[in-house]
Protein backbone atom coordinates (compact mmCIF):
# COMPACT_ATOMS: atom_id res chain seq x y z
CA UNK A 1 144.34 77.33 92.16
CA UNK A 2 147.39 79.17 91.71
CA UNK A 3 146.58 79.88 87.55
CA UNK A 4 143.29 80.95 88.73
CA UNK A 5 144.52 83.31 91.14
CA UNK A 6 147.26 84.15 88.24
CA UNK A 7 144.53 85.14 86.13
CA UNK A 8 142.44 87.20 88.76
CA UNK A 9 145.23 88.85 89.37
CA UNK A 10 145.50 89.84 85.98
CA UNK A 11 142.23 90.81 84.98
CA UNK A 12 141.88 92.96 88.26
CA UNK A 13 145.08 94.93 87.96
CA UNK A 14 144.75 95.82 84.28
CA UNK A 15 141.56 97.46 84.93
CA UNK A 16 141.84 99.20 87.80
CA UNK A 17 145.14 100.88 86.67
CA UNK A 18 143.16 102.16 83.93
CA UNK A 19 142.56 105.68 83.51
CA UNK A 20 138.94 104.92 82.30
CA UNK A 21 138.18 103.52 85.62
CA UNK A 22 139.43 106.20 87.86
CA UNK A 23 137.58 108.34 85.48
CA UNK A 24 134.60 106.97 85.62
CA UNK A 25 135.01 105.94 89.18
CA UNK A 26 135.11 109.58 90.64
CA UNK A 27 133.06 111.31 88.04
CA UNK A 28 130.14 108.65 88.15
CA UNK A 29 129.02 109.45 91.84
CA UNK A 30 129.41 113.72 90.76
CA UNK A 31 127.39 113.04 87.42
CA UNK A 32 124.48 111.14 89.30
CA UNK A 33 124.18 114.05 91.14
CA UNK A 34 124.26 116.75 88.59
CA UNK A 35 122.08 114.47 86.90
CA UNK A 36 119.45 114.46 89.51
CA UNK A 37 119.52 118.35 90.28
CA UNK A 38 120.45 119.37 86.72
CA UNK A 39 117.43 117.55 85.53
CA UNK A 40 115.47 119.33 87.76
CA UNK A 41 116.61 122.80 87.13
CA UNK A 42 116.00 122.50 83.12
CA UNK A 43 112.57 121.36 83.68
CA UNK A 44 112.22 124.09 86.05
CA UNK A 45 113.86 126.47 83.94
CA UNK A 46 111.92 125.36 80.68
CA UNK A 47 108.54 125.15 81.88
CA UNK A 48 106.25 127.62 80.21
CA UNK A 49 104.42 129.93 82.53
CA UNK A 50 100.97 130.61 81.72
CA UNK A 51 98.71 133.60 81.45
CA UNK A 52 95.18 132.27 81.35
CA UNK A 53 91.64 134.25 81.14
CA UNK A 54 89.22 132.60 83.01
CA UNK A 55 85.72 133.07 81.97
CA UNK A 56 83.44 132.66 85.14
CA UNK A 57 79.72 131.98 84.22
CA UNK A 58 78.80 130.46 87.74
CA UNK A 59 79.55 133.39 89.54
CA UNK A 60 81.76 131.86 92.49
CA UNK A 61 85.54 132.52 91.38
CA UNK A 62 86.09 136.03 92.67
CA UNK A 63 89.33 138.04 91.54
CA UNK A 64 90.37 137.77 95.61
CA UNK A 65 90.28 134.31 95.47
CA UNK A 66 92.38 134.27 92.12
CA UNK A 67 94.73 137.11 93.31
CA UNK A 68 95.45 135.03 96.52
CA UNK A 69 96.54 131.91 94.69
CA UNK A 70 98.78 134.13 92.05
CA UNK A 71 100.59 135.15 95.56
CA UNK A 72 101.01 131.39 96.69
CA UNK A 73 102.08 129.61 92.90
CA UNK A 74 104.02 132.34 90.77
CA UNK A 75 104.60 129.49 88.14
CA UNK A 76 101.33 130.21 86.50
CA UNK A 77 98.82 133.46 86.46
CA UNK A 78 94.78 133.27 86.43
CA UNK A 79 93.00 136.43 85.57
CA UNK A 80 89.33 137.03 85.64
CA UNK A 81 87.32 138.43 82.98
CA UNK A 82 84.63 140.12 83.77
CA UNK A 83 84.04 142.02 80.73
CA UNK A 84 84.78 141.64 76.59
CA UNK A 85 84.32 138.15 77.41
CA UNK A 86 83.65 137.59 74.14
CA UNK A 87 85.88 139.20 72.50
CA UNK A 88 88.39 137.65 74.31
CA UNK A 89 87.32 134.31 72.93
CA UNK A 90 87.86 135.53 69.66
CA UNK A 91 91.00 136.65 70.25
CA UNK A 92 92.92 135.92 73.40
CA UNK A 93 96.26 136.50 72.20
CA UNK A 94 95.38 140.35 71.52
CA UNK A 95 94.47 140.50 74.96
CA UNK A 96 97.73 139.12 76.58
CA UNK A 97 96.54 135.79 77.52
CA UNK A 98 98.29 132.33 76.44
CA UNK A 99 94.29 130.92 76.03
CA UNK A 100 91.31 130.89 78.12
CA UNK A 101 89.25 128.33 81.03
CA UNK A 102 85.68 128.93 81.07
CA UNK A 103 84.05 128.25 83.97
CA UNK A 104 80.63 126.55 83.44
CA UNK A 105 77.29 127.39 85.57
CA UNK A 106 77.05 124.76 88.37
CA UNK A 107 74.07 122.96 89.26
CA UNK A 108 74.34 122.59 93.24
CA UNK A 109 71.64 119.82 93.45
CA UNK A 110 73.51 117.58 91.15
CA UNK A 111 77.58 118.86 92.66
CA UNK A 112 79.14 117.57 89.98
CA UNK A 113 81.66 119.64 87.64
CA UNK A 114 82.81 118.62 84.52
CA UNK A 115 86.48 118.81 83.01
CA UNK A 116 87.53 122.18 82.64
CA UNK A 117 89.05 123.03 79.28
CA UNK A 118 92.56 125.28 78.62
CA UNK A 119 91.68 126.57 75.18
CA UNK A 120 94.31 127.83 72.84
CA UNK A 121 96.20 127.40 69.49
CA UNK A 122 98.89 125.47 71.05
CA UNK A 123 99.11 122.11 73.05
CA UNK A 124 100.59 121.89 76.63
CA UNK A 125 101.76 119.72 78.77
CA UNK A 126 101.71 118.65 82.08
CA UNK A 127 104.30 120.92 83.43
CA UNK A 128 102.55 123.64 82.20
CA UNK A 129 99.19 122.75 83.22
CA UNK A 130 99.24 121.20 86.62
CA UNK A 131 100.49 124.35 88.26
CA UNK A 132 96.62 125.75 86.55
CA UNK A 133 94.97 122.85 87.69
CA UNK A 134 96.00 123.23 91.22
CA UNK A 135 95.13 126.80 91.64
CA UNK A 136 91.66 126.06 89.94
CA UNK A 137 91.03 122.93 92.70
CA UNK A 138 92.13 125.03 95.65
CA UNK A 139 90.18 128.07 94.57
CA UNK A 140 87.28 125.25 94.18
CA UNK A 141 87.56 124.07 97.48
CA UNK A 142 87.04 127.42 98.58
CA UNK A 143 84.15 127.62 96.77
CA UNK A 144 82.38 124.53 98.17
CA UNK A 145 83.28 125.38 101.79
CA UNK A 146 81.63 128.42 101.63
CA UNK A 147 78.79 126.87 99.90
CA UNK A 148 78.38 123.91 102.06
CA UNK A 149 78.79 126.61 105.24
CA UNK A 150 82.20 125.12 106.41
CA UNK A 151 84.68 126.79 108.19
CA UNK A 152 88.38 126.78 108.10
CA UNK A 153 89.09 124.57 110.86
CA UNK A 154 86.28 122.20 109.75
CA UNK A 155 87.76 122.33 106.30
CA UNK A 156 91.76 121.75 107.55
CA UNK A 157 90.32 118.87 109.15
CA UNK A 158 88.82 117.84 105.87
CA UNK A 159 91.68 118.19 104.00
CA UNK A 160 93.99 116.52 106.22
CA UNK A 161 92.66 114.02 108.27
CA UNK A 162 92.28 110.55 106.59
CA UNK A 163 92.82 106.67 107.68
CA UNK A 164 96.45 105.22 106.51
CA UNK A 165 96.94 101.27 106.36
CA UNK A 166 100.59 100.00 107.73
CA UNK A 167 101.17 96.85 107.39
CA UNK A 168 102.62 95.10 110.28
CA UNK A 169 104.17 91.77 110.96
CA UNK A 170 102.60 90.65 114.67
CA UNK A 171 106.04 88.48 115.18
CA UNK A 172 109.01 90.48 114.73
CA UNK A 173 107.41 94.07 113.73
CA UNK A 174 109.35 93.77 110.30
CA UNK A 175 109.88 96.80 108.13
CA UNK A 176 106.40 98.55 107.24
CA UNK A 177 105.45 98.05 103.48
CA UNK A 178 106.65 101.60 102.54
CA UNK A 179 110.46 101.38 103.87
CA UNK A 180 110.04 97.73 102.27
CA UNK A 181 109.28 99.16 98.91
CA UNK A 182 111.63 101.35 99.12
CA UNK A 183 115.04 99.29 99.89
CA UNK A 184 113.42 96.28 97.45
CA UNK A 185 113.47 98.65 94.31
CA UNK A 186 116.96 99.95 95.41
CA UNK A 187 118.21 96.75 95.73
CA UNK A 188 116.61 95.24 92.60
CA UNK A 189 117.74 97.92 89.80
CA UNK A 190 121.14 98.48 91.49
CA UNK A 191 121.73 95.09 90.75
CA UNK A 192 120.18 95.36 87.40
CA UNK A 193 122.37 98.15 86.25
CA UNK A 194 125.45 96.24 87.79
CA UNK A 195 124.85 92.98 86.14
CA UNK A 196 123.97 95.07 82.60
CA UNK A 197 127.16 96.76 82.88
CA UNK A 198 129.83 94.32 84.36
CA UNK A 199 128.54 91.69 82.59
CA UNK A 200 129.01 93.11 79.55
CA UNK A 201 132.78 94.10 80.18
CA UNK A 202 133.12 90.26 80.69
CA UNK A 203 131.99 89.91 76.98
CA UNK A 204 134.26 92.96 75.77
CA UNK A 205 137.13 91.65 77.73
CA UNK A 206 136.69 87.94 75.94
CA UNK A 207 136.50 89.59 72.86
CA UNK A 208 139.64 91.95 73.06
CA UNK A 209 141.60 88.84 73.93
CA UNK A 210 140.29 86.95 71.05
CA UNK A 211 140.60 89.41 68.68
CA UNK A 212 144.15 90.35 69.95
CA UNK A 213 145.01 86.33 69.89
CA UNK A 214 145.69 86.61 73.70
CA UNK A 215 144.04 83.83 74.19
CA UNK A 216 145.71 81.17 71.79
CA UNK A 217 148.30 81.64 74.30
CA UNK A 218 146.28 81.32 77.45
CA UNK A 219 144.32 78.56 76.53
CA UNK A 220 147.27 76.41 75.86
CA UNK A 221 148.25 76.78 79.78
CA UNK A 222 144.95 76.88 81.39
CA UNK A 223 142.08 74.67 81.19
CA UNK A 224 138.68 76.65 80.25
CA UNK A 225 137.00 76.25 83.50
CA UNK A 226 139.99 78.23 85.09
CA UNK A 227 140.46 80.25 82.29
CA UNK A 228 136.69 81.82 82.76
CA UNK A 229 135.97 81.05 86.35
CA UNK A 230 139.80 83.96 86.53
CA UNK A 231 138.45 86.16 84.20
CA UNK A 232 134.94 86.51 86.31
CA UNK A 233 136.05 86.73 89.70
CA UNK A 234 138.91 89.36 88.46
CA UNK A 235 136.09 91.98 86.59
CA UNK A 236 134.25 90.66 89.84
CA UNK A 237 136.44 92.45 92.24
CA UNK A 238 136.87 95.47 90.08
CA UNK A 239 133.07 95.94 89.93
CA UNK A 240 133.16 95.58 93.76
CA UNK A 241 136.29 97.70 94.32
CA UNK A 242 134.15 100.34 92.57
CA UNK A 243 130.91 99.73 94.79
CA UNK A 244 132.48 100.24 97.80
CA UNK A 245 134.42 103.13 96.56
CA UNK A 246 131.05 105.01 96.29
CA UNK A 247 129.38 103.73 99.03
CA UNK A 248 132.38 105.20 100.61
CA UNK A 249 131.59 108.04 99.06
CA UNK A 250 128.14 108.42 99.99
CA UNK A 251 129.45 108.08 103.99
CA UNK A 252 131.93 110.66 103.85
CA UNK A 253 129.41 113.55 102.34
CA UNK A 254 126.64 112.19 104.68
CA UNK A 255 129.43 112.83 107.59
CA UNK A 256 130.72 116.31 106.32
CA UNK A 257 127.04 117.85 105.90
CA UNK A 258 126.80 116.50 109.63
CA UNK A 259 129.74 117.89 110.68
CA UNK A 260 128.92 121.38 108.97
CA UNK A 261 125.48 121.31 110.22
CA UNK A 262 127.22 121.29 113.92
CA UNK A 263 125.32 118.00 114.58
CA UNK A 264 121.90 119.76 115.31
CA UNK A 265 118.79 121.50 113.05
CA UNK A 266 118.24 120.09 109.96
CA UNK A 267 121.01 117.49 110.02
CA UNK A 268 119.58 115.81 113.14
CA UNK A 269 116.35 115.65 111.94
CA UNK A 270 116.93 113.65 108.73
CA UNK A 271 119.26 111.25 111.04
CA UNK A 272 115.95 110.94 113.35
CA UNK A 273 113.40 110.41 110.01
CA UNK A 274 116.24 107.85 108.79
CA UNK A 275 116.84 105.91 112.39
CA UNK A 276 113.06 105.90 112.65
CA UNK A 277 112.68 105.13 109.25
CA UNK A 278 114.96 101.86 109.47
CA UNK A 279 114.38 101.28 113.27
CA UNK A 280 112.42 97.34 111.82
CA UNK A 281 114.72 96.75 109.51
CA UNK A 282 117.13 93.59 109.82
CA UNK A 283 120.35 95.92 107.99
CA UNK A 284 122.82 93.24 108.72
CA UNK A 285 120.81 90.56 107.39
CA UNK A 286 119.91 93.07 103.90
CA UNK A 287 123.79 93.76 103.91
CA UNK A 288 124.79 90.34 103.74
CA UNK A 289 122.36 89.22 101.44
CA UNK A 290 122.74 92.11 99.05
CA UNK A 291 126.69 91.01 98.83
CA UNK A 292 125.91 87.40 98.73
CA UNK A 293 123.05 88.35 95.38
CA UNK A 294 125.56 91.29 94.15
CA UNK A 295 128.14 88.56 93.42
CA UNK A 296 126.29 85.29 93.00
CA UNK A 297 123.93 87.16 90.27
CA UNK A 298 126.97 88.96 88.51
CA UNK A 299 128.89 85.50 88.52
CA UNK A 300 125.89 83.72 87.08
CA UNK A 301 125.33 86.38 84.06
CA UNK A 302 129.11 87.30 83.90
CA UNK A 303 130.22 83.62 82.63
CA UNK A 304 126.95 83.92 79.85
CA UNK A 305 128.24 87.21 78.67
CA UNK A 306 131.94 85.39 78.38
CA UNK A 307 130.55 82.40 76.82
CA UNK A 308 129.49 84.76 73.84
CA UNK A 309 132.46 86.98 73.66
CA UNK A 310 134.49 83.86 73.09
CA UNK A 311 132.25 82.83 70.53
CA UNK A 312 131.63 86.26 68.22
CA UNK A 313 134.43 88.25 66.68
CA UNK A 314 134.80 91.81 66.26
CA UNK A 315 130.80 92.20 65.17
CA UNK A 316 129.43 94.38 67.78
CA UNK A 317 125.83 93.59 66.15
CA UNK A 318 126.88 90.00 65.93
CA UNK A 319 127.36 90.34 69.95
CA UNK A 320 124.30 92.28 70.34
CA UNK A 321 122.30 89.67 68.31
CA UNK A 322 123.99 86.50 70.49
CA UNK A 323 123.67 88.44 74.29
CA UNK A 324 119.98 89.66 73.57
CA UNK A 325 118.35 86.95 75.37
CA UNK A 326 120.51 86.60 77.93
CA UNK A 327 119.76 90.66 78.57
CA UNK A 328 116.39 89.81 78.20
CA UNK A 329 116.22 87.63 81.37
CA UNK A 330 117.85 90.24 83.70
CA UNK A 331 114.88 92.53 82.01
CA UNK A 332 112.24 89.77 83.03
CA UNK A 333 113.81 89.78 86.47
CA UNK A 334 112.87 93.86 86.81
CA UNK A 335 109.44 92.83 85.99
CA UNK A 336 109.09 89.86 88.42
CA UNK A 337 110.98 92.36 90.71
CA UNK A 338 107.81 95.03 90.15
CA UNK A 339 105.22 92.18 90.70
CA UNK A 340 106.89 90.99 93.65
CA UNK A 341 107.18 94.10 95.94
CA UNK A 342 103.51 94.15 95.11
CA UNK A 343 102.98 90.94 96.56
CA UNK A 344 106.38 89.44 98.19
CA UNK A 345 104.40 86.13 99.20
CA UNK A 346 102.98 85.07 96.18
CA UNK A 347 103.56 82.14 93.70
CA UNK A 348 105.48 84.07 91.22
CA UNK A 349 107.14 85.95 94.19
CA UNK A 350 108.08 82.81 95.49
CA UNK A 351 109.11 80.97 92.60
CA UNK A 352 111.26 83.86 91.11
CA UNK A 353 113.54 84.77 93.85
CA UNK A 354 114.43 80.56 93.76
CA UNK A 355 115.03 80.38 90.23
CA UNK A 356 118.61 81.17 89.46
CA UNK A 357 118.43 83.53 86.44
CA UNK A 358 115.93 85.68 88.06
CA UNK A 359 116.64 85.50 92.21
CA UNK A 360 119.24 87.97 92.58
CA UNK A 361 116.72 90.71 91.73
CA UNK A 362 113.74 89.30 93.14
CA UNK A 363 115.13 87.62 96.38
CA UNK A 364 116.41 90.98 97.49
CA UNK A 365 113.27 92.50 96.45
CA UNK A 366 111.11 90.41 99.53
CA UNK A 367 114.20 90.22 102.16
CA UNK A 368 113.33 93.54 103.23
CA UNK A 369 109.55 92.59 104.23
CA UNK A 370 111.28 90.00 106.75
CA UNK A 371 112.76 86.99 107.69
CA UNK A 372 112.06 84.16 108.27
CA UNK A 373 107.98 85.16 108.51
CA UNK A 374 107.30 87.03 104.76
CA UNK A 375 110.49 84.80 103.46
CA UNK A 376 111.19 81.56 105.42
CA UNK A 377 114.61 80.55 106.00
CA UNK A 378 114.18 77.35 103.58
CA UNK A 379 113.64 79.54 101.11
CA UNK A 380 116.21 82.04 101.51
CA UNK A 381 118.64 78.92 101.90
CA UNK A 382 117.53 77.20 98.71
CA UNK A 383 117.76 80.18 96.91
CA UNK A 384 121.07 81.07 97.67
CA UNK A 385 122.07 76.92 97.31
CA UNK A 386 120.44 77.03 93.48
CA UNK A 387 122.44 80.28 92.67
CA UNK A 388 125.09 78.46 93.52
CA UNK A 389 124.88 75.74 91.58
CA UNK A 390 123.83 77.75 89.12
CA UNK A 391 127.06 79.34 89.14
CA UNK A 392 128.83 76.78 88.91
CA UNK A 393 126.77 75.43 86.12
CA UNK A 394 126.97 78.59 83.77
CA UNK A 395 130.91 78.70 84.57
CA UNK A 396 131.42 75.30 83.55
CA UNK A 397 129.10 75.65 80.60
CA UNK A 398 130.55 78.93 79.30
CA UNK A 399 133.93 77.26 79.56
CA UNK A 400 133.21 74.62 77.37
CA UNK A 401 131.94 77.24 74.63
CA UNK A 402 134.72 79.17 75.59
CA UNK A 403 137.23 76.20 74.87
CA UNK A 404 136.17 75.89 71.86
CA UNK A 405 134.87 79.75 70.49
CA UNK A 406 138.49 81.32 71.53
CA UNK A 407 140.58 79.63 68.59
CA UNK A 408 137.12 80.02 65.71
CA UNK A 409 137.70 82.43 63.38
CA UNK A 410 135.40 84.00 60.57
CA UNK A 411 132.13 82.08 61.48
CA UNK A 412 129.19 83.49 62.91
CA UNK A 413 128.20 80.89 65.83
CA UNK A 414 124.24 80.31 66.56
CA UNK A 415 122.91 79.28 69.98
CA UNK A 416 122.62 75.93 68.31
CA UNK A 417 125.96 75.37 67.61
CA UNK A 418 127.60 76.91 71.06
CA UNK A 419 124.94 74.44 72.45
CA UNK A 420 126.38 71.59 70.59
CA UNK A 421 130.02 72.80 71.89
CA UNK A 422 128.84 72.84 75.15
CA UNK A 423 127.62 69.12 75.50
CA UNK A 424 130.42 67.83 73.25
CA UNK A 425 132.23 64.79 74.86
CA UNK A 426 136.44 66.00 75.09
């Protein structure tokens, strides 16, 4: 135990003392950010705003019913031509316009309009069009109000009122299917990206040593099992030291812009939408479990991703090559993951959150529907009991490749042959 803890010890303090973690541990959490707002101000910034001649040949659109939408969406302009139509056609750019929407006669006894075409010399997208096609259906509700002799507070109603389906457990009122959704795809692909990441170091860490003939020197010492089961509970800690760092994070801006807000207005009301939001929801029980699948799942890929570090040699491709199915699993797992929040009682549901390679996405993908009636407590249990073991399994198994892949040289090993190593009698 001691050499293990010799070896966590180690690993931990050697990478937290690094200046690329404290790097990327503070700048991560201000780049996510500018990543999310920045992304939104260069597509806002970049979008092309349109001026578009519409042709009306129904006779409905109106140049108030245009000039009030202009005022409401300044993204986009509509202008009706009443006159030169034609010419217009011909030539739209002379005229000032970016292209043209005609407007075909409609035929009241069928109500049914076709696709409306943007003309022009050049293709658009989405962002360019949508803000068009949302002035066009709101100027087209209009329109059939009128028509159909509907008032305002006939047509609000219209517009507005509809039936919405919750979901509700009848036992223990567990989380409705939205908030559900919601904390299962947070859960699923923060775990993805961890086990991407960290497990990856694992393999970069293996390497370094081998390369560096660290190793030679360790192996002689320590006996493989402890040798990896150090190495992956040391990048363990320092992928958890970072977690909580941010989370910390997260809890001291939520508290300032609190503070600032002098506890009242807007800052109250997103605590009430949040406490109301998460007033069903078993947050111990997610809390625990999301620890238990953070570090179960990372330990289970982590000693994979060392088993082939200690096998390749400085051949990033070679790496690459050897870890692509193992990446390929955690991929599977995000589709499983997608299928499951879709239907967290199913078969494959089921089945996937108790299967080792694939549970620590999935499981935490159906927790947040509830326990024990959407996931019964045998299940949770087994699942946990199988990660386990298939912890323990991968550890031992990537320490027998590891054993034997630290002191090779020169070769380039197939799954085959760290198979072979793997089951080879001492």
């Amino acid at each position: 135990m001691r050499k293990i803890w010799l070896i966590i010890k180690r690993e931990y303090l050697t990478r937290v003392r690094k200046k690329t973690f404290i790097i990327s541990t503070l700048l991560f959490p201000i780049l996510y950010i500018a990543l999310i707002f920045g992304m939104g101000y260069i597509a806002e910034k970049t979008r092309e705003n349109l001026n578009v001649a519409v042709i009306d040949k129904s006779g409905y659109f109106s140049e108030s019913l245009l000039a009030k939408q202009n005022g409401i969406d300044k993204s986009s302009h509509l202008t009706l031509v009443k006159e030169n139509a034609d010419s217009v056609k011909k030539d739209y750019k002379k005229s000032g316009y970016d292209g043209y929407i005609e407007i075909p006669a409609i035929d009241w006894e069928i109500a049914k309009t076709d696709t409306l075409l943007l003309w022009s010399f050049k293709s658009y997208g989405s962002g360019s069009t949508t803000p068009i096609e949302a002035k066009l259906n709101r100027i087209w509700t209009v329109i059939k109000n009128e028509k159909l002799g509907i008032d305002s507070s006939k047509s609000e109603i219209l517009t507005y009122s509809q039936l919405n389906l919750r979901s509700i457990n009848i036992k223990d009122r567990s989380a409705n299917a939205k908030t559900a959704e919601g904390i299962g795809y947070a859960a699923g692909l923060l775990i993805y990206v961890i086990l991407l990441i960290y497990g990856s170091q694992v393999m970069m860490g293996v390497m370094e040593e081998k390369t560096n003939r660290i190793a030679e020197v360790i192996v002689s010492s320590v006996k493989p099992f402890q040798m990896m089961l150090g190495k992956i509970l040391g990048i363990g800690l320092v992928a958890l030291t970072q977690f909580f760092i941010w989370i910390a994070f997260v809890l001291i801006v939520y508290n300032i812009g609190k503070f600032s807000a002098g506890g009242g207005g807007a800052a109250n009301v997103m605590v009430g939408n949040m406490q109301k939001m998460f007033s069903n929801v078993d947050i111990p029980l997610i809390l625990f479990c999301f620890g238990f699948y953070f570090l179960a799942g990372f330990f289970f890929y982590a000693s994979l991703y060392g088993a082939i570090g200690s096998a390749v040699n400085e051949d990033m491709r070679e790496a690459q090559s050897l870890s692509f199915p193992i990446t390929m699993l955690v991929i599977l797992s995000i589709a499983l993951m997608t299928s499951t929040i879709a239907n967290p009682t199913s078969p494959i549901a089921v089945w996937g959150s108790i299967i080792p390679f694939s549970s620590p996405i999935v499981m935490m993908a159906r927790i947040p529907f509830g326990v024990p009636n959407t996931v019964p407590w045998w299940q949770l249990f087994l699942s946990m009991g199988m990660l386990i073991i298939g912890f323990i399994f991968t550890v031992w198994f990537a320490g027998k490749i590891y054993r034997t892949g630290i002191l090779m040289y020169g070769k380039k090993p197939s799954w085959k042959e760290m198979l072979r190593w793997a089951f080879r009698k001492n």
